[in-house]
C-alpha atoms as a PDB file:
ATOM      1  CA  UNK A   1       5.016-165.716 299.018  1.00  0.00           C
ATOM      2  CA  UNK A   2       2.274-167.707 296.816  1.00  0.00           C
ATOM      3  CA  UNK A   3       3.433-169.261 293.794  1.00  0.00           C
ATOM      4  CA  UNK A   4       6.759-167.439 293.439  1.00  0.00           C
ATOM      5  CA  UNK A   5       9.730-167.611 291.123  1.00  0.00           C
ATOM      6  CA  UNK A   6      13.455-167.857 291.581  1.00  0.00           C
ATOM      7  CA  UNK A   7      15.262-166.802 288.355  1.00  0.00           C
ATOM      8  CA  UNK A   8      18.855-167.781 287.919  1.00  0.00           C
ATOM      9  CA  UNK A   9      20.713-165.432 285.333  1.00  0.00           C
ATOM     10  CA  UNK A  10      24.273-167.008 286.005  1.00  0.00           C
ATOM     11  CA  UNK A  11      25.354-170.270 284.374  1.00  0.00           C
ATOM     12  CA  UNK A  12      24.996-172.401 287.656  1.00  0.00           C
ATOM     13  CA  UNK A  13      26.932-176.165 287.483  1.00  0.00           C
ATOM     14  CA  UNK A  14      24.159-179.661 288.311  1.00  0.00           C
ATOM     15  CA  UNK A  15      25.640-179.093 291.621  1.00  0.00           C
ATOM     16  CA  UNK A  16      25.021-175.930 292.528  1.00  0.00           C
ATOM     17  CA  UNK A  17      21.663-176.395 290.857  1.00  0.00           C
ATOM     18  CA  UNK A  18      20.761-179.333 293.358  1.00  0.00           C
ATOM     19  CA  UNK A  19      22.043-177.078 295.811  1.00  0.00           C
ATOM     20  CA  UNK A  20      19.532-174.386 295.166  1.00  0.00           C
ATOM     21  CA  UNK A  21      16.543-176.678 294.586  1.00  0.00           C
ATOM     22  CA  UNK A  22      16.997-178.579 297.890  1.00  0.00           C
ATOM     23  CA  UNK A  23      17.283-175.414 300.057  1.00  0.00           C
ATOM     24  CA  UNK A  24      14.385-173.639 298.183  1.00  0.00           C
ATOM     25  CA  UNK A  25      12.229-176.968 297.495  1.00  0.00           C
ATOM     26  CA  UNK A  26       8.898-176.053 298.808  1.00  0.00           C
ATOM     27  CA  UNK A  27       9.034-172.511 298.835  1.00  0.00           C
ATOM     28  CA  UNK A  28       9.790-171.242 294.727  1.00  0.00           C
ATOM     29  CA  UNK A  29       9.734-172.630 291.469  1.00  0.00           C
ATOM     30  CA  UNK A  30      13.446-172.465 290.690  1.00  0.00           C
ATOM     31  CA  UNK A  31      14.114-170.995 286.944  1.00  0.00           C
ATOM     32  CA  UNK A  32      17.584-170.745 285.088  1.00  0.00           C
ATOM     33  CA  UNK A  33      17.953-167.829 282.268  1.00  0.00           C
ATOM     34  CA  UNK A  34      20.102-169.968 279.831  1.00  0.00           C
ATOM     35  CA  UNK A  35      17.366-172.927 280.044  1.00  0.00           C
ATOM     36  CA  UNK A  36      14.393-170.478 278.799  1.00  0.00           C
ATOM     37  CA  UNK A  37      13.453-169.641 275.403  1.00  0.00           C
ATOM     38  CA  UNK A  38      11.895-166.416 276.746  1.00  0.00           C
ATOM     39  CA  UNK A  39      14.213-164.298 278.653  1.00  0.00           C
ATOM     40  CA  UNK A  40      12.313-161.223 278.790  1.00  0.00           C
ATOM     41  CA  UNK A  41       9.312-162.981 279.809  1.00  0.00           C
ATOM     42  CA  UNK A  42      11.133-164.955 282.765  1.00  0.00           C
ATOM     43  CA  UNK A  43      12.865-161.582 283.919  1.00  0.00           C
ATOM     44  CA  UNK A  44       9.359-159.801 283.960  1.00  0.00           C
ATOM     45  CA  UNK A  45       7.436-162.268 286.091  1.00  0.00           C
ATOM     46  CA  UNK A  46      10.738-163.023 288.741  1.00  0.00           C
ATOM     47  CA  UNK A  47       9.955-162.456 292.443  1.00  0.00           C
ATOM     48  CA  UNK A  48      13.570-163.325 293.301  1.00  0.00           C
ATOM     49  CA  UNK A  49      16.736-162.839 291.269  1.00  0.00           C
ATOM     50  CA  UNK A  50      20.229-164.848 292.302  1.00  0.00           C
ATOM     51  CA  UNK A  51      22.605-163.125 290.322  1.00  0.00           C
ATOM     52  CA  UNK A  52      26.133-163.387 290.211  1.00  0.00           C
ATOM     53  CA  UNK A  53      27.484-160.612 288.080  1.00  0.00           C
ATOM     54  CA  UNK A  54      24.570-158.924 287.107  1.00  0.00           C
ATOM     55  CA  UNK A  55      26.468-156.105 285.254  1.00  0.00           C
ATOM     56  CA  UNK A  56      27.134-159.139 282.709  1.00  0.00           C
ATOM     57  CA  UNK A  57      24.266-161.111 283.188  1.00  0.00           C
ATOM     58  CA  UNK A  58      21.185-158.386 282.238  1.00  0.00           C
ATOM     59  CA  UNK A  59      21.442-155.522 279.555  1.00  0.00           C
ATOM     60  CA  UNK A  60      21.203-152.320 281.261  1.00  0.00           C
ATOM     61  CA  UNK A  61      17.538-151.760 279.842  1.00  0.00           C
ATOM     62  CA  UNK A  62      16.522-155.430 281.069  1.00  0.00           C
ATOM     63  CA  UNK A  63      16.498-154.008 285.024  1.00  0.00           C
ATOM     64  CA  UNK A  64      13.302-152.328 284.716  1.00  0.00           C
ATOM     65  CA  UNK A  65      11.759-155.278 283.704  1.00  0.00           C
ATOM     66  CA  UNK A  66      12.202-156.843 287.330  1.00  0.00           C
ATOM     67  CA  UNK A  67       9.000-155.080 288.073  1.00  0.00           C
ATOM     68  CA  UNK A  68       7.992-157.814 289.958  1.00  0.00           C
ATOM     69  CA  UNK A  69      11.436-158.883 292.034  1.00  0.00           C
ATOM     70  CA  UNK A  70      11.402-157.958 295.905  1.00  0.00           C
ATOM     71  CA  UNK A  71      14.721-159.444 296.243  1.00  0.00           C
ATOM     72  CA  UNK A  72      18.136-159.520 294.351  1.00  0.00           C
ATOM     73  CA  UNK A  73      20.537-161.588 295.654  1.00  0.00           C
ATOM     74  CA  UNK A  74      24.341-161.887 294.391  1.00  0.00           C
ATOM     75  CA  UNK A  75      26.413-164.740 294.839  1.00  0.00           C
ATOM     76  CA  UNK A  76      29.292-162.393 295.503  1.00  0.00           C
ATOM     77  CA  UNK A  77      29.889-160.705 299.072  1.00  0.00           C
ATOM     78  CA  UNK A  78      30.751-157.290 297.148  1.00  0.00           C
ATOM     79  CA  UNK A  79      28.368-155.509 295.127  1.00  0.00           C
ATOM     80  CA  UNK A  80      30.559-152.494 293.610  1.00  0.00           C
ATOM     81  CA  UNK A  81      30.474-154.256 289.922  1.00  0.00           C
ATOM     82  CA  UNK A  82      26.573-153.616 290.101  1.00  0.00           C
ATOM     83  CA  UNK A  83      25.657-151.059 287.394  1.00  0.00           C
ATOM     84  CA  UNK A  84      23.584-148.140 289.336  1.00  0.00           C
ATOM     85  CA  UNK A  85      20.269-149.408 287.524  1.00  0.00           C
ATOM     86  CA  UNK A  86      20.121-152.343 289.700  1.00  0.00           C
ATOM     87  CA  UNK A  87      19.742-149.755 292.859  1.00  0.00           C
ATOM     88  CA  UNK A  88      17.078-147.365 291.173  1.00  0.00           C
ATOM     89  CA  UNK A  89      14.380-150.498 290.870  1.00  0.00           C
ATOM     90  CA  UNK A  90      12.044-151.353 293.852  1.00  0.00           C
ATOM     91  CA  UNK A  91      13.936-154.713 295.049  1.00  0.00           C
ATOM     92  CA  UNK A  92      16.763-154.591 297.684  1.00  0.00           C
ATOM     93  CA  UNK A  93      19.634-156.102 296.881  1.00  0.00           C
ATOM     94  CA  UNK A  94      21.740-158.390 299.312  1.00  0.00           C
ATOM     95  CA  UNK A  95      25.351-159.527 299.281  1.00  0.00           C
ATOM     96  CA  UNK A  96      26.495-162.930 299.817  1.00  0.00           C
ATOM     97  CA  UNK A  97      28.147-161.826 303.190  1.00  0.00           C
ATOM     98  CA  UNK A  98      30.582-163.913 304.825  1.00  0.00           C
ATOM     99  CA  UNK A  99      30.504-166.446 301.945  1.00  0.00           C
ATOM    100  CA  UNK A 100      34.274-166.726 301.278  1.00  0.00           C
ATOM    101  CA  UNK A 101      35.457-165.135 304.534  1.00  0.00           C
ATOM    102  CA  UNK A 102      37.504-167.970 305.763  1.00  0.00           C
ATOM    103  CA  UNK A 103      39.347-168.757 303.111  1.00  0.00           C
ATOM    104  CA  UNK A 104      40.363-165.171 302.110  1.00  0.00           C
ATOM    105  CA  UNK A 105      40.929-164.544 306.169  1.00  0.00           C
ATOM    106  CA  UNK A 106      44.093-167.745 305.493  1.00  0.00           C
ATOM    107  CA  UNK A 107      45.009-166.077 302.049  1.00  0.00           C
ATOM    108  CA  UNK A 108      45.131-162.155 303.631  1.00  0.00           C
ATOM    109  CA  UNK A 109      47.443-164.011 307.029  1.00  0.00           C
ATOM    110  CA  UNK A 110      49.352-165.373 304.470  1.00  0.00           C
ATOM    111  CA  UNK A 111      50.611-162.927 303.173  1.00  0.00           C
ATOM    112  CA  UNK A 112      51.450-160.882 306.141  1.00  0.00           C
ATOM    113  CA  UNK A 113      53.707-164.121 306.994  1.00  0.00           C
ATOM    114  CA  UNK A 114      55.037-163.600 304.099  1.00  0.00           C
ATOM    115  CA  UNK A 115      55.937-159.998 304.139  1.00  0.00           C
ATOM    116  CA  UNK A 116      56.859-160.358 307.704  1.00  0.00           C
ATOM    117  CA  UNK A 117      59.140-163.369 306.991  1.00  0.00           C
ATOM    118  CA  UNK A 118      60.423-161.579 303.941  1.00  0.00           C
ATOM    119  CA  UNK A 119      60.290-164.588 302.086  1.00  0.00           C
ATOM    120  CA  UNK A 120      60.680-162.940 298.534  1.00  0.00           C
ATOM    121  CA  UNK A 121      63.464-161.136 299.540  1.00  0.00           C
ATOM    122  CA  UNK A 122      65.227-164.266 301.219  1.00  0.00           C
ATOM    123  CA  UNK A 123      64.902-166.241 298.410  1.00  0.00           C
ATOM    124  CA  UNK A 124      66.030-163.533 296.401  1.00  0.00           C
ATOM    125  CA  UNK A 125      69.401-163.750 298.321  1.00  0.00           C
ATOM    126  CA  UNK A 126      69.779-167.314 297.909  1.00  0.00           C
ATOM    127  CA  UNK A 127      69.099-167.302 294.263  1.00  0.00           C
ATOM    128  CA  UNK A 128      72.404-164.802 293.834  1.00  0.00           C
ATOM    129  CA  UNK A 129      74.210-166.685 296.306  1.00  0.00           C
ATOM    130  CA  UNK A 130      73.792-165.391 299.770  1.00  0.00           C
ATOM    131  CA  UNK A 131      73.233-167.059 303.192  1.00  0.00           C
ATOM    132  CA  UNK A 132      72.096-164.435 305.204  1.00  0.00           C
ATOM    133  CA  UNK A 133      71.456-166.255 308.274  1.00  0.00           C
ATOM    134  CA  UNK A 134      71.787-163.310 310.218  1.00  0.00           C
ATOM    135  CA  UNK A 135      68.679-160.994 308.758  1.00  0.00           C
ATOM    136  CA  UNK A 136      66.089-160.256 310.490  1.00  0.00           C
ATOM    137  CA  UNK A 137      62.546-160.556 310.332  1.00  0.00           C
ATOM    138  CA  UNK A 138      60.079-159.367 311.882  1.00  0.00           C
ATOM    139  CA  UNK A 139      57.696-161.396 314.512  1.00  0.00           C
ATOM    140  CA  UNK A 140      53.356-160.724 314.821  1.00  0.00           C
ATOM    141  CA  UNK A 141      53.502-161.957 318.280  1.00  0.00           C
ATOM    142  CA  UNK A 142      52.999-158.372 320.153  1.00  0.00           C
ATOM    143  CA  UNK A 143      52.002-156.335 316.768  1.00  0.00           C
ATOM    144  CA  UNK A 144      48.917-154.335 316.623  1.00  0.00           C
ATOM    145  CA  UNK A 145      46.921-155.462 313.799  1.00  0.00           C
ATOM    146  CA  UNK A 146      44.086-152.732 312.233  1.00  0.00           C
ATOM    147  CA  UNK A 147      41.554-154.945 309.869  1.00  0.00           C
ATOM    148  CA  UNK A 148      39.475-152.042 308.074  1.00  0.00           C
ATOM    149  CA  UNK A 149      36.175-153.525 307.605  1.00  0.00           C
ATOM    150  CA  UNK A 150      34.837-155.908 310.610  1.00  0.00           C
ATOM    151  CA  UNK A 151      32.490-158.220 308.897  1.00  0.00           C
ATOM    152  CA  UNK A 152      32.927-161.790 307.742  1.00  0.00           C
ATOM    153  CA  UNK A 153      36.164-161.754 306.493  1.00  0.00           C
ATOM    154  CA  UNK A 154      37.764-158.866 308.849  1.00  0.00           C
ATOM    155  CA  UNK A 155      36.572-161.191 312.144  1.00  0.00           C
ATOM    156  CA  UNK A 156      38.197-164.473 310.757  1.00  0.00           C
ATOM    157  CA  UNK A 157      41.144-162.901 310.125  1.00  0.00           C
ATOM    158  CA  UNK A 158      41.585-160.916 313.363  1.00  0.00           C
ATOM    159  CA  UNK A 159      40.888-165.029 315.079  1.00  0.00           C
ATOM    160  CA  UNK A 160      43.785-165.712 312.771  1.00  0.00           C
ATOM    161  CA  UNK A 161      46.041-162.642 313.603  1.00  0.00           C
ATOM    162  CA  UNK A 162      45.115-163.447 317.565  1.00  0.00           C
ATOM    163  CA  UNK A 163      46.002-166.924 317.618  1.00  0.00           C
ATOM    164  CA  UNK A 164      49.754-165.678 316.661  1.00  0.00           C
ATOM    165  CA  UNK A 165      49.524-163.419 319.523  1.00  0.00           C
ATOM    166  CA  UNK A 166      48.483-159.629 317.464  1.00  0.00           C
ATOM    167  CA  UNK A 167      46.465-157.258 318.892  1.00  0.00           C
ATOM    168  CA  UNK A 168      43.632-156.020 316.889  1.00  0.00           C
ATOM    169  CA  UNK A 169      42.137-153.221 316.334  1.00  0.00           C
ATOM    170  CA  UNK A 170      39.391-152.995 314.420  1.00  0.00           C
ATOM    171  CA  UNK A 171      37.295-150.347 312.402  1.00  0.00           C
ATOM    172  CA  UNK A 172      33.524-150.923 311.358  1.00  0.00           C
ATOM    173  CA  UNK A 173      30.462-148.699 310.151  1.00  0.00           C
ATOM    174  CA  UNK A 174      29.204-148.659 314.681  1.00  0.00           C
ATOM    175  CA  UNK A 175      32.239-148.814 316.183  1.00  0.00           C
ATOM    176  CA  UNK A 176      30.918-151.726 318.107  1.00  0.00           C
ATOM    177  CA  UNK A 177      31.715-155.107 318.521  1.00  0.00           C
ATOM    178  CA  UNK A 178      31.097-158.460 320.435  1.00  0.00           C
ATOM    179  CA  UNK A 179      34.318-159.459 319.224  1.00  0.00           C
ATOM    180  CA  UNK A 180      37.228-159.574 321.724  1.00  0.00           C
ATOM    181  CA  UNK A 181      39.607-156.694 320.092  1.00  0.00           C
ATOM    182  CA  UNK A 182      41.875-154.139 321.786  1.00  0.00           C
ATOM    183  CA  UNK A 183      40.060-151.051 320.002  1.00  0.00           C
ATOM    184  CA  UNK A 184      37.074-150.811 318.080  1.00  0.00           C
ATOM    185  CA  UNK A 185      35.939-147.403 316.165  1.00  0.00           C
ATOM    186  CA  UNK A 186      34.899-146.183 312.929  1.00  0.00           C
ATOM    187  CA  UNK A 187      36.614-144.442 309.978  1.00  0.00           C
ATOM    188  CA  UNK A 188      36.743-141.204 312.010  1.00  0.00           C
ATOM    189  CA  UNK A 189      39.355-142.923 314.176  1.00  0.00           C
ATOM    190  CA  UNK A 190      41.062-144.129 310.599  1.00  0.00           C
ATOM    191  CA  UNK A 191      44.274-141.697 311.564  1.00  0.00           C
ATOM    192  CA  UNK A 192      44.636-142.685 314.794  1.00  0.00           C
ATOM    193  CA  UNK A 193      44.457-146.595 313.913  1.00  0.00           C
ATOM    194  CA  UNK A 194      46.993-146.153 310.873  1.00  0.00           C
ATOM    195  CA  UNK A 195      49.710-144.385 313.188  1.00  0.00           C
ATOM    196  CA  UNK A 196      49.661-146.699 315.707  1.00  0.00           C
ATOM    197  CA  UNK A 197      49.172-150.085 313.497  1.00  0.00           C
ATOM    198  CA  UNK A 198      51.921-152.494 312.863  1.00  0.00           C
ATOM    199  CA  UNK A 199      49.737-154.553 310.250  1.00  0.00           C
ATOM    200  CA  UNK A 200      46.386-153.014 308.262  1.00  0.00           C
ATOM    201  CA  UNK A 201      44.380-155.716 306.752  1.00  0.00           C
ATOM    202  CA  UNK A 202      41.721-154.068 304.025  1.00  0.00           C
ATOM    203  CA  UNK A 203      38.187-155.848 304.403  1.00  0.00           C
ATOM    204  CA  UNK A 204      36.387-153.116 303.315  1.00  0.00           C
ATOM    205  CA  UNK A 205      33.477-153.338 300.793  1.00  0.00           C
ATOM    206  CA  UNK A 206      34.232-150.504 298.062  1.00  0.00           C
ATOM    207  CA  UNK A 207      31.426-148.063 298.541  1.00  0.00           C
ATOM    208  CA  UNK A 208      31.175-144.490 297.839  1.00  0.00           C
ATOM    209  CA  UNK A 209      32.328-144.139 301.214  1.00  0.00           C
ATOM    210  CA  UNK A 210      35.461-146.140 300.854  1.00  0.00           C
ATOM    211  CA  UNK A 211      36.603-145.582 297.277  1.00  0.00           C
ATOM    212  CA  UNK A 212      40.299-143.882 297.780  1.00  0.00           C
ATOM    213  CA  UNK A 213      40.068-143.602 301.466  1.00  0.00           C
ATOM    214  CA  UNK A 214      43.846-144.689 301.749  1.00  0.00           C
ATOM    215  CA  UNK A 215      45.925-141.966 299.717  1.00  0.00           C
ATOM    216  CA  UNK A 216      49.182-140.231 299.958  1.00  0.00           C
ATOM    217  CA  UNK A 217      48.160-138.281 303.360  1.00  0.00           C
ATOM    218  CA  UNK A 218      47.076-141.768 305.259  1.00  0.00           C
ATOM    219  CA  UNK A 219      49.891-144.232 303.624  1.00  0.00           C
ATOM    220  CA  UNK A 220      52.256-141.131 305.491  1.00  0.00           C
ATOM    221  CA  UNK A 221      49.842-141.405 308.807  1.00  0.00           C
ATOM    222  CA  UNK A 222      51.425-145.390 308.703  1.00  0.00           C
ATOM    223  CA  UNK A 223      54.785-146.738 309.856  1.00  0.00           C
ATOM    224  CA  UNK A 224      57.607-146.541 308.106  1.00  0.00           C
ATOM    225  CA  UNK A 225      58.241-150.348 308.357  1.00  0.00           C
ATOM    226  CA  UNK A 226      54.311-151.137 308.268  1.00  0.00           C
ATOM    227  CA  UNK A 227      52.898-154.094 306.424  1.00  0.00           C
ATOM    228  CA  UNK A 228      49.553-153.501 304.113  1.00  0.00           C
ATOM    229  CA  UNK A 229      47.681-156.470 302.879  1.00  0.00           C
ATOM    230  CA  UNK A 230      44.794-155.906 300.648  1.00  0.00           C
ATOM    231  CA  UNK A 231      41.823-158.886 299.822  1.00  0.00           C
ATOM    232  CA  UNK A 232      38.883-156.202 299.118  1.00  0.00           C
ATOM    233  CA  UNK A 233      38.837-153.892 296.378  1.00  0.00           C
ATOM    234  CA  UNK A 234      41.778-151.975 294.710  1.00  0.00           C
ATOM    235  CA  UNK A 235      40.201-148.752 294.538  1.00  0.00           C
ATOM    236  CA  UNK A 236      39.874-148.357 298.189  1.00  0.00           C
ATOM    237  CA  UNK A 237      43.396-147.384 297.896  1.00  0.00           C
ATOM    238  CA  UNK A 238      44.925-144.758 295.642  1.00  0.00           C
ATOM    239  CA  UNK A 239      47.023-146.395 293.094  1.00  0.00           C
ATOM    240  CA  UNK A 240      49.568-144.136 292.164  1.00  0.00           C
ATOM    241  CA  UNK A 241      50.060-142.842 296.089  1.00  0.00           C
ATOM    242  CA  UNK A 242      50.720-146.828 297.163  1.00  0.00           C
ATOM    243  CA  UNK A 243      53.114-147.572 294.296  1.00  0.00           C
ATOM    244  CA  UNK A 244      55.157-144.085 294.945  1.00  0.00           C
ATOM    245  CA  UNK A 245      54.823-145.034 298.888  1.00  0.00           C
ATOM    246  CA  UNK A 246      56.484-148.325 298.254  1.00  0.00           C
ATOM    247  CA  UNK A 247      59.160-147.157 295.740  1.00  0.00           C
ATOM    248  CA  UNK A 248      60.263-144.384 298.278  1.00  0.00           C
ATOM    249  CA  UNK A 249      59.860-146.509 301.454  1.00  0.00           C
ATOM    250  CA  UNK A 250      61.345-150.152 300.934  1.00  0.00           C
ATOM    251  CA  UNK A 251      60.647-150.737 304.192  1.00  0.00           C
ATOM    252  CA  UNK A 252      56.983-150.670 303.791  1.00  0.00           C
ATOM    253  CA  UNK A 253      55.145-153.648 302.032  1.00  0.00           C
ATOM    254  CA  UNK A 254      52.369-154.399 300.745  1.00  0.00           C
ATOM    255  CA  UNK A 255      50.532-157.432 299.685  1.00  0.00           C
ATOM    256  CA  UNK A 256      47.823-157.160 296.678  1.00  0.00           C
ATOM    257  CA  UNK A 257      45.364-159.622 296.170  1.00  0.00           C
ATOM    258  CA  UNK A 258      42.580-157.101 294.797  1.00  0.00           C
ATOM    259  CA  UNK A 259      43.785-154.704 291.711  1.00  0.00           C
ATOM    260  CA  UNK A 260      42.759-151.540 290.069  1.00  0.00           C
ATOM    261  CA  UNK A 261      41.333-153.218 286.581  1.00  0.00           C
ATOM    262  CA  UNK A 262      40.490-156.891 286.959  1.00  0.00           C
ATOM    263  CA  UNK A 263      38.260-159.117 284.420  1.00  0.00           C
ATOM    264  CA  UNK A 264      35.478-159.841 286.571  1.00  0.00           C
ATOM    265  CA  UNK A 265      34.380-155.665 286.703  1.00  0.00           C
ATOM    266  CA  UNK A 266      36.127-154.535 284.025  1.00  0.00           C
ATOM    267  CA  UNK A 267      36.710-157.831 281.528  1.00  0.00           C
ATOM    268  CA  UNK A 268      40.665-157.050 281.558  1.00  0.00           C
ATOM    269  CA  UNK A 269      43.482-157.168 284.209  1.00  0.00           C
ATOM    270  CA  UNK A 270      45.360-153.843 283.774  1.00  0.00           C
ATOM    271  CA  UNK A 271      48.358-152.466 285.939  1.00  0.00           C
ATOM    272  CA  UNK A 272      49.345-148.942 285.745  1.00  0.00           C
ATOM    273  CA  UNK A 273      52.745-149.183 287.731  1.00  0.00           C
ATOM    274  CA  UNK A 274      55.161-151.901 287.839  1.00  0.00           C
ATOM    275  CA  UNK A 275      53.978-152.852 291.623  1.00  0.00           C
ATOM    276  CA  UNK A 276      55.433-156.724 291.127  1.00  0.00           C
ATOM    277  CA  UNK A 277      59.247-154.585 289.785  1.00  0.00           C
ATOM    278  CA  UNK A 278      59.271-153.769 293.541  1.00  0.00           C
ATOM    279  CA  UNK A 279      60.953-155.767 295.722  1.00  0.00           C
ATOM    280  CA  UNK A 280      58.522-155.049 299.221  1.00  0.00           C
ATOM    281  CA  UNK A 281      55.649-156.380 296.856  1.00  0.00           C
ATOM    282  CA  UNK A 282      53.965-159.623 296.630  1.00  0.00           C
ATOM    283  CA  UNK A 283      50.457-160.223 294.647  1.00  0.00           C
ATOM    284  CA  UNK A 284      48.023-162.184 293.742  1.00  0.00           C
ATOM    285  CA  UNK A 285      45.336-162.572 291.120  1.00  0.00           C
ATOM    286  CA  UNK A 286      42.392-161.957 293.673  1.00  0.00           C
ATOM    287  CA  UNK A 287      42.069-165.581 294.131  1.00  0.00           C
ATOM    288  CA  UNK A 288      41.905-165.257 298.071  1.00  0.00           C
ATOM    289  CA  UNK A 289      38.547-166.496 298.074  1.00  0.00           C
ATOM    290  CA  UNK A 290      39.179-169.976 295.708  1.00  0.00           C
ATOM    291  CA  UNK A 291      39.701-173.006 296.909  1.00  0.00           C
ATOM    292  CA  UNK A 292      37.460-176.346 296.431  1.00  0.00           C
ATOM    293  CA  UNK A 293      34.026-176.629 297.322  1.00  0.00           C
ATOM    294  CA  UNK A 294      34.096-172.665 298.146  1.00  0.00           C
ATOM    295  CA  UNK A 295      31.817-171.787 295.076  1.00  0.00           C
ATOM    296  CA  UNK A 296      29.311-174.264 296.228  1.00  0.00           C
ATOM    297  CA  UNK A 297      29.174-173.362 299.847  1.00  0.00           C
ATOM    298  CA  UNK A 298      28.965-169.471 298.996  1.00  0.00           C
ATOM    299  CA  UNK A 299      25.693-170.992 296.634  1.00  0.00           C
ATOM    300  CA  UNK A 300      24.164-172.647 299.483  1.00  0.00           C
ATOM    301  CA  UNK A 301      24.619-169.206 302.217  1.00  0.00           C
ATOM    302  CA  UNK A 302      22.886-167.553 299.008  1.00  0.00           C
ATOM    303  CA  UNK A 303      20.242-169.868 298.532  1.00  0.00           C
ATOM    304  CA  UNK A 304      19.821-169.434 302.389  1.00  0.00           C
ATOM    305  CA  UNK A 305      19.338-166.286 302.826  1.00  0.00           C
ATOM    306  CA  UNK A 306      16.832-166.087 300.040  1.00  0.00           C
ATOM    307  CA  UNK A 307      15.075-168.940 302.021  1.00  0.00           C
ATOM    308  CA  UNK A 308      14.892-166.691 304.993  1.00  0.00           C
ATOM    309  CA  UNK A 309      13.539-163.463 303.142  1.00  0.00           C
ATOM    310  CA  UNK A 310      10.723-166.255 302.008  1.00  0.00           C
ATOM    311  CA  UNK A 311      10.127-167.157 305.548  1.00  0.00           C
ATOM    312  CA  UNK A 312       9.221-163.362 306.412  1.00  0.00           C
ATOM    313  CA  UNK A 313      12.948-162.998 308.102  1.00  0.00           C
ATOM    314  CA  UNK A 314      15.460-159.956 307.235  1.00  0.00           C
ATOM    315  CA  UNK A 315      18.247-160.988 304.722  1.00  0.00           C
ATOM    316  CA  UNK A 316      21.826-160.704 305.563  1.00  0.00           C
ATOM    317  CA  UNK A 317      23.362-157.965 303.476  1.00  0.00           C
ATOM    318  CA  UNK A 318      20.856-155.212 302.946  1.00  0.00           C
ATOM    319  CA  UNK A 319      22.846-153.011 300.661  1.00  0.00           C
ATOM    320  CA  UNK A 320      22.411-149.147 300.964  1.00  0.00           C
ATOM    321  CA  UNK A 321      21.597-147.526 297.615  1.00  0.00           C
ATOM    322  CA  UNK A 322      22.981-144.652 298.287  1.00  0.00           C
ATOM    323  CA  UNK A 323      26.408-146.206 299.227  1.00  0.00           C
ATOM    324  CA  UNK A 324      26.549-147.233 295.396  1.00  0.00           C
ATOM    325  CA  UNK A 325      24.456-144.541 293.458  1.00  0.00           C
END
């Protein structure tokens, strides 16, 4: 591509700038929104656009001037905080896949060591007084792991889960994997996987194919003693059927990293139940993915992939319209 243009429409730091530069240098000029006195202009005559929340980065009448743009690529790995505009123009759009899988793969583990271990509860005791030496917890060695959603982040976590001796099963959009797991299908085989899983690990992007797929009927489908650890999107799950689920079954827990109403999509965090009241709960503020020098390498897999669509080659992360419209 002859003479093409990169534009920029988040604020990116010297170093991710120097990041972007080196890996495109040759192939684009490399333009940032906030440095132009023209906005309209730059957004008209873009052949690429690296975005990182576009729904606050453009105006909602600014997409149809991206007349020109073949590609839009987001920092982020998800894409559900795009407004529908940016799926009705003639560019694809790509997610940053497998950008922050490893360290969200550690957070999401975490916390099923945690539930497992009961470590809230335990300290609990101690803080009123008790030694229970004798309570149990419960071990992953010999569990069956499900991880909904085997990309990026679902694979490192099943390596994770594996290495303290789980057995994973894993569901995808083929049902096929070169990954070593104990069962692979899709979300037709969702039932069977939830009745027979010990720990479910939610890597799912939220799609229209995924938004509320785990309600009342499926959290019944699971164990009663069953461990659910969330590091996707809240609305995958039904809100109201996971806090009544937990309230009614203390057995069950769940660990929330990703919420209903957070300040990234919807510029407010927001809960609707008291899920941290419950004592089989432990959150997070959806920080699974930050920890130092993440941002920068998730801006370099970005700036790579653009590279590659440049070089004639298919981008990672083809996002269906349909999936979003």
């Amino acid at each position: 591509m002859e003479n093409c243009t990169v534009l920029v429409t988040f604020k990116a730091s010297s170093e991710q700038r120097q990041i972007i530069e080196k890996t495109l240098n040759g192939l684009c000029q490399v333009l940032y929104v906030e440095d132009l006195p023209d906005r309209l202009q730059a957004l008209s005559t873009a052949d690429i656009v690296l975005s990182w929340n576009p729904a606050r980065e453009l105006g909602e009448n600014e997409y149809a001037l991206l007349k020109k743009a073949k590609l839009m690529q987001l920092l982020s790995a998800g894409a559900d905080h795009l407004p529908k505009q940016a799926f009705q123009q003639s560019f694809i759009v790509a997610g940053n896949v497998g950008a922050y899988a490893e360290p969200m793969a550690e957070h999401a583990m975490a916390m099923v060591l945690a539930l497992a271990k009961d470590l809230r509860g335990g300290t609990e005791k101690l803080r009123q007084g008790i030694f229970d030496q004798m309570g149990l917890n419960k071990s992953i060695k010999g569990s069956i792991c499900a991880v909904l959603g085997f990309g990026g982040i679902g694979k490192a976590t099943a390596r994770l889960m594996k290495a303290f001796g789980a057995q994973i099963w894993a569901i995808n959009t083929s049902g096929k994997t070169d990954e070593d797991v104990a069962f692979i299908g899709t979300l037709s085989n969702l039932e069977y996987v939830l009745r027979n899983a010990d720990i479910v690990v939610i890597s799912l992007p939220l799609s229209n194919s995924t938004r509320g797929l785990i309600g009342e009927r499926e959290l019944s489908w699971m164990k009663p003693d069953a461990i659910l650890v969330n590091v996707a999107r809240g609305e995958i799950i039904d809100e109201r059927a996971l806090f009544e689920h937990l309230k009614n079954n203390p057995e069950f827990k769940a660990g929330i990293d990703a919420w209903w109403v957070e300040p990234f999509r919807h510029g407010k965090f927001e809960m609707h139940y008291p899920f941290l009241d419950l004592p089989n709960v432990i959150g997070s503020p959806h920080n699974s993915g930050q920890v130092p020098g993440q941002l920068l390498k998730a801006t370099q897999m970005a700036a790579e992939n653009i590279r590659a669509f440049l070089e004639g080659a298919q981008p990672r992360g083809i996002l269906k319209a349909e999936e979003y419209i």
